[in-house]
N, C-alpha and C. Protein backbone atom coordinates (compact mmCIF):
# COMPACT_ATOMS: atom_id res chain seq x y z
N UNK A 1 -176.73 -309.08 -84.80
CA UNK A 1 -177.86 -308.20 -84.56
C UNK A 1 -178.40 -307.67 -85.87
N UNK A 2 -177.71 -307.18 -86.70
CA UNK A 2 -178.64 -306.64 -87.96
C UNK A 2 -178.58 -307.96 -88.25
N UNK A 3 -178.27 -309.32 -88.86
CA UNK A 3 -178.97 -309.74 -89.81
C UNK A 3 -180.64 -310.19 -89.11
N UNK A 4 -180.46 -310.40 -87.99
CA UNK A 4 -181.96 -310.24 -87.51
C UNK A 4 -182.95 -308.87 -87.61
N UNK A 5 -182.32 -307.85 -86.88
CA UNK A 5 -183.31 -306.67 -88.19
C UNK A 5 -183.25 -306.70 -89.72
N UNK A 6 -182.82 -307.14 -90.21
CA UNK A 6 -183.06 -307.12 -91.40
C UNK A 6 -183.66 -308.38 -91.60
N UNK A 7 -184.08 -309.37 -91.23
CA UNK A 7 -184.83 -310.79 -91.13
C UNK A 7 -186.41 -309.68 -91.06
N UNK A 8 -186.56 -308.95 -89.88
CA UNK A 8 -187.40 -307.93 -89.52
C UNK A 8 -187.74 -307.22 -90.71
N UNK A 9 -187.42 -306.80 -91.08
CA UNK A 9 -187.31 -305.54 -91.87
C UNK A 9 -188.01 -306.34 -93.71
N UNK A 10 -187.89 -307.82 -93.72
CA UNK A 10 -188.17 -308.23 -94.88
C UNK A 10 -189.16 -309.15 -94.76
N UNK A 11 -189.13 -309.52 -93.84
CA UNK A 11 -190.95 -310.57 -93.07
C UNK A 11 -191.35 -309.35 -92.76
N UNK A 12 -192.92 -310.15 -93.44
CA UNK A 12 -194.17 -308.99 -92.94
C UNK A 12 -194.35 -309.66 -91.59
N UNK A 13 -194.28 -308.25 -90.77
CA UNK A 13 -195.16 -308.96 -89.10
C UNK A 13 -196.56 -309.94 -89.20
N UNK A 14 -196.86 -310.51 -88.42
CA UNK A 14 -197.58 -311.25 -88.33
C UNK A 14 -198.82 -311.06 -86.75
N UNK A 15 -199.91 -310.08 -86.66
CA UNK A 15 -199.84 -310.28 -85.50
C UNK A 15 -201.43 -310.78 -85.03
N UNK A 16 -201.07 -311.72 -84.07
CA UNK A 16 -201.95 -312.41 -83.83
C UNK A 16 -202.76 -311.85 -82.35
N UNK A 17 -204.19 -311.94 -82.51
CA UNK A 17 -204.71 -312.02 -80.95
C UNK A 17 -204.09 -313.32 -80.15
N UNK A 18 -203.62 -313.16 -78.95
CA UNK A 18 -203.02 -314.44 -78.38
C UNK A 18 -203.87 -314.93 -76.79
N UNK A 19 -204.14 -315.53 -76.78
CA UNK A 19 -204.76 -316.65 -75.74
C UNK A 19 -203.62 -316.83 -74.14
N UNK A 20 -201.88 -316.44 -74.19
CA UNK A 20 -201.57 -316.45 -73.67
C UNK A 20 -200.82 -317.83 -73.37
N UNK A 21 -201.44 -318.79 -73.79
CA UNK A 21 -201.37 -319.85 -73.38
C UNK A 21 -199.65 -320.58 -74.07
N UNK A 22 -199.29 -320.12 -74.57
CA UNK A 22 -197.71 -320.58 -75.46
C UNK A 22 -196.67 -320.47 -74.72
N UNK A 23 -195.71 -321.58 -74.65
CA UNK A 23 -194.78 -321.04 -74.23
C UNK A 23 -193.88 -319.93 -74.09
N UNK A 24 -193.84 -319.71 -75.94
CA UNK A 24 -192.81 -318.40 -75.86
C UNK A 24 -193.49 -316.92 -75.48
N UNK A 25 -194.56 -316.69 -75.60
CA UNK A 25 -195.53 -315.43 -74.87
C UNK A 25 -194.97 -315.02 -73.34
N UNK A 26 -195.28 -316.51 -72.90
CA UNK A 26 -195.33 -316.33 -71.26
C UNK A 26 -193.90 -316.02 -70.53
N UNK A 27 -192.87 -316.92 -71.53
CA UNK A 27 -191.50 -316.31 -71.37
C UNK A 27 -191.52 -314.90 -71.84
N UNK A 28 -192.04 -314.45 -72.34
CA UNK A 28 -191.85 -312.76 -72.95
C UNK A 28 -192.24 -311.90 -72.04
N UNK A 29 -193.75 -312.25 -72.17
CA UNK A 29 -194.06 -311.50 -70.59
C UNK A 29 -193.13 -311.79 -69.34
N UNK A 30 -192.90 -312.82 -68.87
CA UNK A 30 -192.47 -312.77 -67.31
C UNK A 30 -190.60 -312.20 -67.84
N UNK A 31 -190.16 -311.80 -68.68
CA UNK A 31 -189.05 -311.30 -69.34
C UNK A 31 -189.15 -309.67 -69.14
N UNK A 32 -190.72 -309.10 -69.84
CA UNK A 32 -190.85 -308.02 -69.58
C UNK A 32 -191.63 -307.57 -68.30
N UNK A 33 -192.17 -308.37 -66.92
CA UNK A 33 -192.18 -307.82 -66.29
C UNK A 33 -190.92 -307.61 -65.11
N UNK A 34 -189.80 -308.59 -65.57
CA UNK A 34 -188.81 -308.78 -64.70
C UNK A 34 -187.98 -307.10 -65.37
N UNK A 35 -188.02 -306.81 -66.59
CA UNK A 35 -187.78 -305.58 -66.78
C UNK A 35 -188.13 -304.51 -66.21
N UNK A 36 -189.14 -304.38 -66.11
CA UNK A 36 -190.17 -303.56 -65.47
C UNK A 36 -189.50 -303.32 -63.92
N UNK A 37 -189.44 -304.55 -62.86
CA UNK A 37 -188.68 -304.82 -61.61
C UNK A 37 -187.22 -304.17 -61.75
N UNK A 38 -186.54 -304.41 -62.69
CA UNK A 38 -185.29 -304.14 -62.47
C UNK A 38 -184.97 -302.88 -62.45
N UNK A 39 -185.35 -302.12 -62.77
CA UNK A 39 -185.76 -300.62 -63.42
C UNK A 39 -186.63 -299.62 -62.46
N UNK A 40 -187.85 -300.22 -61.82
CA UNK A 40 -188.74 -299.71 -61.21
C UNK A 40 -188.99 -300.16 -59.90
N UNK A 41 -189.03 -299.43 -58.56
CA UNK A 41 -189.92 -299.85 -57.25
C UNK A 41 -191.18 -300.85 -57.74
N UNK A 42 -191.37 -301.92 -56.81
CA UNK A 42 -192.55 -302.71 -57.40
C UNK A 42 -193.95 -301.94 -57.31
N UNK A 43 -194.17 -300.69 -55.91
CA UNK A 43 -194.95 -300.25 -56.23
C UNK A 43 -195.38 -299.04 -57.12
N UNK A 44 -194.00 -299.04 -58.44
CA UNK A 44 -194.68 -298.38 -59.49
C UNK A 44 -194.27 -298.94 -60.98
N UNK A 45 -194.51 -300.30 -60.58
CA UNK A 45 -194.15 -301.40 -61.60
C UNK A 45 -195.81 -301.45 -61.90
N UNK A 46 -196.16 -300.99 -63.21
CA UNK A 46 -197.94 -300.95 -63.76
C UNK A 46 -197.79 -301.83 -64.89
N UNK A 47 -196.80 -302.58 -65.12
CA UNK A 47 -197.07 -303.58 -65.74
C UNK A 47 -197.90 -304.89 -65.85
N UNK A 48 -198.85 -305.28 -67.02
CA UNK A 48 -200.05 -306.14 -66.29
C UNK A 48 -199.47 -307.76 -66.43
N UNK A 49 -199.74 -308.36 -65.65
CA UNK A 49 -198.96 -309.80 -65.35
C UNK A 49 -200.16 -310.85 -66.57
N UNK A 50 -200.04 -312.07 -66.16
CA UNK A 50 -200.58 -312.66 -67.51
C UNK A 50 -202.45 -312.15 -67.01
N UNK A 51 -202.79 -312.64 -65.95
CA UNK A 51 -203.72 -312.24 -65.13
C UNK A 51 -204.53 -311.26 -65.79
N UNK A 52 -203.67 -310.09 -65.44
CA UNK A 52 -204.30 -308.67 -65.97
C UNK A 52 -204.36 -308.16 -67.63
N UNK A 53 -203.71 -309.13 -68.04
CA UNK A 53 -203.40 -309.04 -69.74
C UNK A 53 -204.51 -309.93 -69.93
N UNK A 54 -205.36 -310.79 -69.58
CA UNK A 54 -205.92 -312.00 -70.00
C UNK A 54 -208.07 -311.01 -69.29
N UNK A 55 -207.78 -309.77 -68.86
CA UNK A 55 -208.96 -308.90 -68.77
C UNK A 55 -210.13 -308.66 -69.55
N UNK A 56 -211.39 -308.94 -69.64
CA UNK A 56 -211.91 -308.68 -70.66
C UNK A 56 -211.84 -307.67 -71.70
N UNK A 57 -211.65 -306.21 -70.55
CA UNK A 57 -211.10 -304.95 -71.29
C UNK A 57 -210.08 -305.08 -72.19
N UNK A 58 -208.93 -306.08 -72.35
CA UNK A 58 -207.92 -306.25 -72.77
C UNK A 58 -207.76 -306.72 -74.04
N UNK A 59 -207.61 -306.32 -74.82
CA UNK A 59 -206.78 -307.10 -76.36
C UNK A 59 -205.82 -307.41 -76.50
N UNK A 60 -204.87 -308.40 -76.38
CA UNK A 60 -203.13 -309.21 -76.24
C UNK A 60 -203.01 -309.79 -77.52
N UNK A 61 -202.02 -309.01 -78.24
CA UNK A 61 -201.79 -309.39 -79.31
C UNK A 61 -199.92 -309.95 -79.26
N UNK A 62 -199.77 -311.58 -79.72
CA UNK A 62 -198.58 -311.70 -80.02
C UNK A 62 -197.58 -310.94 -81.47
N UNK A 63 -196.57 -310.79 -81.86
CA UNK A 63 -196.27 -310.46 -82.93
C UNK A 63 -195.39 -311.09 -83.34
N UNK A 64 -195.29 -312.03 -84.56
CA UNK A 64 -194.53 -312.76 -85.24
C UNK A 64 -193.98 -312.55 -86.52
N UNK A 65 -192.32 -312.44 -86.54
CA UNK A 65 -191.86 -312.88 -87.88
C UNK A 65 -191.57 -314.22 -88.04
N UNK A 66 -192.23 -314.73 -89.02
CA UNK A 66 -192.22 -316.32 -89.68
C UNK A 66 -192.42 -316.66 -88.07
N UNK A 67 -191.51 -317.84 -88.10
CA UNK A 67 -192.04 -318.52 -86.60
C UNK A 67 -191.20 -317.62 -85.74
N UNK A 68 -190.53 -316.55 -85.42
CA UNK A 68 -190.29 -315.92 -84.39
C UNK A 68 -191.01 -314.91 -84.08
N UNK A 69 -190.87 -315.29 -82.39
CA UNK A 69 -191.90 -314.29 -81.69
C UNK A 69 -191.36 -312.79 -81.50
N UNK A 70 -191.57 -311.66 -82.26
CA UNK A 70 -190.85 -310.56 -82.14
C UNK A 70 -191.45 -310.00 -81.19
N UNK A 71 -192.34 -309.67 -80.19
CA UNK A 71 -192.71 -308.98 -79.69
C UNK A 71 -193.96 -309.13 -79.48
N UNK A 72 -194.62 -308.36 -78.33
CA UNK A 72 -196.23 -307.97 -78.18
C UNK A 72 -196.59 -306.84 -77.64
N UNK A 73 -198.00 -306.43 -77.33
CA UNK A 73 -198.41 -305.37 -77.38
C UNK A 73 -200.08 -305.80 -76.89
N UNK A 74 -200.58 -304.98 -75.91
CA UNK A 74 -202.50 -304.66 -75.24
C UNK A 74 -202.77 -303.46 -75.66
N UNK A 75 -203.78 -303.48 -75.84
CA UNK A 75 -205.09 -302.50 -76.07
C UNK A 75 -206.26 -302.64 -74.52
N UNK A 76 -205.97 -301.48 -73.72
CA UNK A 76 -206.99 -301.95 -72.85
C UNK A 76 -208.38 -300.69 -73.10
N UNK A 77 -209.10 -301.49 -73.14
CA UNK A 77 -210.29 -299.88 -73.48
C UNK A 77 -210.62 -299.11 -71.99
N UNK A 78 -210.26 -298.31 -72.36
CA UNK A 78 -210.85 -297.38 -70.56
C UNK A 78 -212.56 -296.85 -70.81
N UNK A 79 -212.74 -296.79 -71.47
CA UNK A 79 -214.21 -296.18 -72.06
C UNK A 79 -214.73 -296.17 -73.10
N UNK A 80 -215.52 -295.69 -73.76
CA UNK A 80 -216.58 -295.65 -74.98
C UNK A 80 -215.44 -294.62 -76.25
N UNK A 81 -214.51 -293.52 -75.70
CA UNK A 81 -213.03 -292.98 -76.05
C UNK A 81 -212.22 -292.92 -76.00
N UNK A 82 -211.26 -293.74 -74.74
CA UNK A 82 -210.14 -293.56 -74.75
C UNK A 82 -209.86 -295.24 -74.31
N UNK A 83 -208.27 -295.50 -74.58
CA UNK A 83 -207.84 -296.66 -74.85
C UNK A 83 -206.70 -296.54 -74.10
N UNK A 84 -206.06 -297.52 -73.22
CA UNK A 84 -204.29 -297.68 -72.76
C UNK A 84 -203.74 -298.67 -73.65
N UNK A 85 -202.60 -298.59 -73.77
CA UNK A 85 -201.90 -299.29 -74.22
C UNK A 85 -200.96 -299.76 -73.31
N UNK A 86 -200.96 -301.09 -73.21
CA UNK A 86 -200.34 -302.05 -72.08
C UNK A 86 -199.44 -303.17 -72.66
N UNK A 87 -198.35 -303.23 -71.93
CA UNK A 87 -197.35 -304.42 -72.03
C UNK A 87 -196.74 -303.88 -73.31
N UNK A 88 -196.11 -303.23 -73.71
CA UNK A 88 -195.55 -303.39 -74.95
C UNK A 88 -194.06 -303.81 -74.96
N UNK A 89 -193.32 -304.93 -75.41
CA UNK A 89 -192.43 -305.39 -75.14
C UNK A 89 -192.24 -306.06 -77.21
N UNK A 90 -190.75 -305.55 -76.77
CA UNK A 90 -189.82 -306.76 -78.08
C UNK A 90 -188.98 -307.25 -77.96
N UNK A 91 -188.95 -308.22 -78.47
CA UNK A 91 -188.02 -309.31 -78.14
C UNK A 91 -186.63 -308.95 -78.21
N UNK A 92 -185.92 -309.44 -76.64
CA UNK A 92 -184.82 -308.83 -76.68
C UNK A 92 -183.05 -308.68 -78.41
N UNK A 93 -183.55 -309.70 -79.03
CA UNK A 93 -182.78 -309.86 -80.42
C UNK A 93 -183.01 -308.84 -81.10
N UNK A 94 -184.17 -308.34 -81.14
CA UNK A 94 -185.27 -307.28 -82.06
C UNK A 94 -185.21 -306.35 -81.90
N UNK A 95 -184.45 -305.66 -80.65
CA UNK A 95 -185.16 -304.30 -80.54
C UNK A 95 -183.82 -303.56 -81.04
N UNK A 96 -184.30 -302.38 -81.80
CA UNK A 96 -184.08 -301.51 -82.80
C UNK A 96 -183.78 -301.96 -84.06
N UNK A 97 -185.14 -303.10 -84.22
CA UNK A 97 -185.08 -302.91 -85.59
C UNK A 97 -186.53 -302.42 -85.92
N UNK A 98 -187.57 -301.91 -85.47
CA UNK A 98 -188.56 -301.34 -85.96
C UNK A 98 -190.30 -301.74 -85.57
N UNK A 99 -189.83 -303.04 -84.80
CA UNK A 99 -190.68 -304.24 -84.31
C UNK A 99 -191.72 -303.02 -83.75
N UNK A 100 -191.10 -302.33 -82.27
CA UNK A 100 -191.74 -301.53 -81.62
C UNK A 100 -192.51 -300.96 -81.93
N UNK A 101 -191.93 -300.19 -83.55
CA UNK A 101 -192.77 -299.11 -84.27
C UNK A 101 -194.06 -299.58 -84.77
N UNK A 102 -193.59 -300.56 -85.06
CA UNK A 102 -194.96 -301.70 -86.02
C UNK A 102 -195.91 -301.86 -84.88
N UNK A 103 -195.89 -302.29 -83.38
CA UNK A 103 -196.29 -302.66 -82.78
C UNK A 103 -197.31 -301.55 -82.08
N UNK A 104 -196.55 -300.86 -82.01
CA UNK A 104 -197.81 -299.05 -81.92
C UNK A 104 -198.56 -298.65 -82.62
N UNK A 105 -197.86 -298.53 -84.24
CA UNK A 105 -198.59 -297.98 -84.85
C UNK A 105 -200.30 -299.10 -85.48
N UNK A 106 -199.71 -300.73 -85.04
CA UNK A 106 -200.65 -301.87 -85.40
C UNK A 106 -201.48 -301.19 -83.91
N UNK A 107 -201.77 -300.91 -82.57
CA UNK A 107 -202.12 -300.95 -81.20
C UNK A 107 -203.38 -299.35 -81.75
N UNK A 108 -202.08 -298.74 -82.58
CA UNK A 108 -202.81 -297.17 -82.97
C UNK A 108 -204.59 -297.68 -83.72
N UNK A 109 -203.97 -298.19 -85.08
CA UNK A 109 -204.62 -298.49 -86.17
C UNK A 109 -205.98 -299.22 -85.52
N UNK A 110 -205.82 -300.25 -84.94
CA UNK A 110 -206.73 -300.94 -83.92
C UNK A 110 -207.92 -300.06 -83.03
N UNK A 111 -207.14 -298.99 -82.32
CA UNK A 111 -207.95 -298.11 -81.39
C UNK A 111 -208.62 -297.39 -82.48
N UNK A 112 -208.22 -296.87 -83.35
CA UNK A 112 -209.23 -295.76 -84.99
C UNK A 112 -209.67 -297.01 -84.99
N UNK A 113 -209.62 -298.31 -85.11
CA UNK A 113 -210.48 -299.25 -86.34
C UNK A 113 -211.85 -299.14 -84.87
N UNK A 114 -211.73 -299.46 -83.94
CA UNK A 114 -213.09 -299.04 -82.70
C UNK A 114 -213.41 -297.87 -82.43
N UNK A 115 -213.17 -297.11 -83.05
CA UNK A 115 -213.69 -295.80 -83.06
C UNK A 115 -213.25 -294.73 -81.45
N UNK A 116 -211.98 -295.42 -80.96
CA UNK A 116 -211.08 -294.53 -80.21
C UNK A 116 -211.43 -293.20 -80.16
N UNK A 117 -210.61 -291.92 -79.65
CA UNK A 117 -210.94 -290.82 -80.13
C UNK A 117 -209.32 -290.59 -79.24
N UNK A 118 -209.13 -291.55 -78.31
CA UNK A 118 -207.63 -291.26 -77.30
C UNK A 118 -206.91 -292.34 -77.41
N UNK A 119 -205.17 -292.01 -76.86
CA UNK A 119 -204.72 -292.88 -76.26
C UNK A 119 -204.12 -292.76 -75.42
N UNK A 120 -203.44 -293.46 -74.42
CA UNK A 120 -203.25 -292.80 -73.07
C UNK A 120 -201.83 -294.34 -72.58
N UNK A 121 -201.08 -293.78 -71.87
CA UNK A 121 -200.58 -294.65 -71.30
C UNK A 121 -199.35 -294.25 -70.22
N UNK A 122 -198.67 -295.11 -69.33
CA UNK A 122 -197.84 -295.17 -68.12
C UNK A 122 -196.56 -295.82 -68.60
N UNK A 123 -195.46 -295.60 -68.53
CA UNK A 123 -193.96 -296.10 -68.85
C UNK A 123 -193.23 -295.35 -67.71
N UNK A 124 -192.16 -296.03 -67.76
CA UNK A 124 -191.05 -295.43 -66.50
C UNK A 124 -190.31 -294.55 -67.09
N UNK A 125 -189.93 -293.36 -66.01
CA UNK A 125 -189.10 -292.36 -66.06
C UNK A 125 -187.90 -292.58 -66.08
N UNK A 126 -186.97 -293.99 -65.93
CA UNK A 126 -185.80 -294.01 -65.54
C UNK A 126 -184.85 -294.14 -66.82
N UNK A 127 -183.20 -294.17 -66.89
CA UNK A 127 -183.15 -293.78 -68.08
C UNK A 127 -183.03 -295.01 -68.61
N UNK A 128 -183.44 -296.43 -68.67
CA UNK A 128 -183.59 -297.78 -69.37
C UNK A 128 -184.74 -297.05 -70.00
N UNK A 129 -185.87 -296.51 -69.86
CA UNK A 129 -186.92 -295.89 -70.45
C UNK A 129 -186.96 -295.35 -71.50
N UNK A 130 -185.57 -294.54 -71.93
CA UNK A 130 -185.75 -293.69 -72.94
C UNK A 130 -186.13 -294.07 -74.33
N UNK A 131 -185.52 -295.01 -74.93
CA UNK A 131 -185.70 -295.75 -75.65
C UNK A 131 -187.78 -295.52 -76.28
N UNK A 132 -187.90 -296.00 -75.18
CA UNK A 132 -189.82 -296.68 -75.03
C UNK A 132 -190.10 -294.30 -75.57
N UNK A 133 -189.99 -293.72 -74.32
CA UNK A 133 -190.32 -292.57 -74.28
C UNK A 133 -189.84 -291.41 -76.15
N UNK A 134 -188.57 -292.07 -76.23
CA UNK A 134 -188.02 -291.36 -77.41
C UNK A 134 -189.65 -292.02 -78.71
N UNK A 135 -189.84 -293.64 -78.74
CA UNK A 135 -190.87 -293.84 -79.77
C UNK A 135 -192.19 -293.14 -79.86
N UNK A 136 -192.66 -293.29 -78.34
CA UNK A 136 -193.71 -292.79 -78.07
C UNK A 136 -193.66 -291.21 -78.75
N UNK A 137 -192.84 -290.27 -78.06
CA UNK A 137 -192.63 -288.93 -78.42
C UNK A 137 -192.93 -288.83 -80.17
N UNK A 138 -192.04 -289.83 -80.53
CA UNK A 138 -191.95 -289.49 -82.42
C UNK A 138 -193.65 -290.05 -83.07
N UNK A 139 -194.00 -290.71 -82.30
CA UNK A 139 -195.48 -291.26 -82.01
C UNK A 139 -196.47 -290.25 -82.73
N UNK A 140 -196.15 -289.11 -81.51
CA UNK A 140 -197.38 -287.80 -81.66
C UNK A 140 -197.96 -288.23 -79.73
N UNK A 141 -197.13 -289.27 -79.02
CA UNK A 141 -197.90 -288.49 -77.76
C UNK A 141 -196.84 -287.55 -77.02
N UNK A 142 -197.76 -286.68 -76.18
CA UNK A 142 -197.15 -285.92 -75.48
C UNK A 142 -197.25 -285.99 -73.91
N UNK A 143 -196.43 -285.66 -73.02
CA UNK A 143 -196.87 -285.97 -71.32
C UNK A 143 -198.11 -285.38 -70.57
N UNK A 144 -198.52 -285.93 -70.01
CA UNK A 144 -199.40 -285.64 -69.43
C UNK A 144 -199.70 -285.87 -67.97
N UNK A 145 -200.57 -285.57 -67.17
CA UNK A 145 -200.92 -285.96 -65.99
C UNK A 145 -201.39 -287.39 -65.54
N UNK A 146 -201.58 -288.30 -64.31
CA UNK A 146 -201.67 -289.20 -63.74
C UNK A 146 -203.36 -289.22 -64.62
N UNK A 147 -203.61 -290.38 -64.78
CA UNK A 147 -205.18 -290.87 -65.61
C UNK A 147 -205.75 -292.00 -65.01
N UNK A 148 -207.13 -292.29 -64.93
CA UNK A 148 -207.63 -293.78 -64.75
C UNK A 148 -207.16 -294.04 -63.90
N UNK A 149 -207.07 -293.57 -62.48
CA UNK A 149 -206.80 -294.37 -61.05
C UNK A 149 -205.08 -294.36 -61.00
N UNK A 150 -204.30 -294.27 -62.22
CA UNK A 150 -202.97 -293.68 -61.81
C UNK A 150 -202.92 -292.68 -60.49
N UNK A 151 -201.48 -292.21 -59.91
CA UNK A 151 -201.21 -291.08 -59.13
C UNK A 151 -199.73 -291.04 -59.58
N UNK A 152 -199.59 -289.33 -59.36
CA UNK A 152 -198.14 -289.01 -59.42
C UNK A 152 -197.21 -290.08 -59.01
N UNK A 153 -196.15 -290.32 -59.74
CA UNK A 153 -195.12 -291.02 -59.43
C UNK A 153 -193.78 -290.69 -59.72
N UNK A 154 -192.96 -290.44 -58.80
CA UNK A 154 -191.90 -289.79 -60.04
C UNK A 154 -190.77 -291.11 -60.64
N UNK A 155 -191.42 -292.13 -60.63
CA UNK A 155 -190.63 -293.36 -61.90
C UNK A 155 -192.04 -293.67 -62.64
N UNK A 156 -192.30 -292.79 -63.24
CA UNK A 156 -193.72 -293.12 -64.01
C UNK A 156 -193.62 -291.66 -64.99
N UNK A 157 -193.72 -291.93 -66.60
CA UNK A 157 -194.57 -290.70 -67.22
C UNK A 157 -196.03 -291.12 -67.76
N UNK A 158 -196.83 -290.45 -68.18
CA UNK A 158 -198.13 -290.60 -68.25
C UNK A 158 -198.03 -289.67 -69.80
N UNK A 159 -198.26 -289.98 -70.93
CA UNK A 159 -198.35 -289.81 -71.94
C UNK A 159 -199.93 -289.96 -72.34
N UNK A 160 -200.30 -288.83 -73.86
CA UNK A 160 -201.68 -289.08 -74.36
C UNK A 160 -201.50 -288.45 -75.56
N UNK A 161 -202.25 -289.02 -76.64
CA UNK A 161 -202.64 -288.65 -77.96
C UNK A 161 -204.14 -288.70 -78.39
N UNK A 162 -204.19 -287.69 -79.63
CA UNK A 162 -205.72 -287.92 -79.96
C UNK A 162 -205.69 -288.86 -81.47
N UNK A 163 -206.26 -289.74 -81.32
CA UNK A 163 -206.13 -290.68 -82.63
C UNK A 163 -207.34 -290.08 -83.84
């Protein structure tokens, strides 16, 4: 496990807009929505399938060190100000080495580079979650109420920041 974070840690990420269409993506996704299932009732599984990732609203970015796929990360625009951030997943080898962090703060940088003003998003309450909730928190977002056609859920938090 560390010599792969540290593989991480010395490759610059690489991250690409992705088409979806690759093998190793589609294994990632159907990886992280089977996460999502294992963890969550399906009806408060808000994870977007390739379908809903492939949205016009949507930006799907893969993330690569050298040829490994570390992870990915959406940008969905809700409006003319505020932005969700969808699917964020790293590759199960990867995670805690920093991938995640890169992968927000690249999702952040993106929403300021369109002139954002929010960000907003849905993750599970359960404690496989904490992990996701502990980054977010060190982030700068804080909890918030149900948004954008969300409703209360109690395996759901609803987080927001001002970018």
């Amino acid at each position: 496990m560390r010599a792969a974070g540290e593989l991480v840690v010395k490759a610059a990420l690489e991250f690409r807009v992705d088409d979806l269409e690759g093998e190793a993506i589609r294994g990632l996704v159907a990886r992280h929505l089977r996460g999502m299932h294992e963890h969550s009732p399906p009806e408060s599984v808000h994870a977007f399938d390739l379908r809903g990732l492939r949205d016009p609203a949507v930006t799907f970015w893969s993330v690569w060190a050298g040829e490994t796929l570390a992870g990915m990360g959406a940008l969905k625009q809700l409006d003319g100000g505020r932005g969700e951030i969808k699917s964020m997943r790293v590759a199960d080898a990867l995670v805690g080495t920093g991938v995640g962090r890169a992968i927000l703060d690249h999702i952040v940088g993106e929403a300021r580079r369109r002139g954002l003003t929010s960000l907003w998003l849905e993750t599970g309450s359960s404690p496989a979650f904490a992990p996701a909730l502990g980054l977010y928190e060190r982030a700068g977002f804080v909890r918030c109420g149900p948004f954008d056609g969300y409703t209360d859920d109690p395996f759901s938090v609803f987080m927001t920041r001002a970018i």
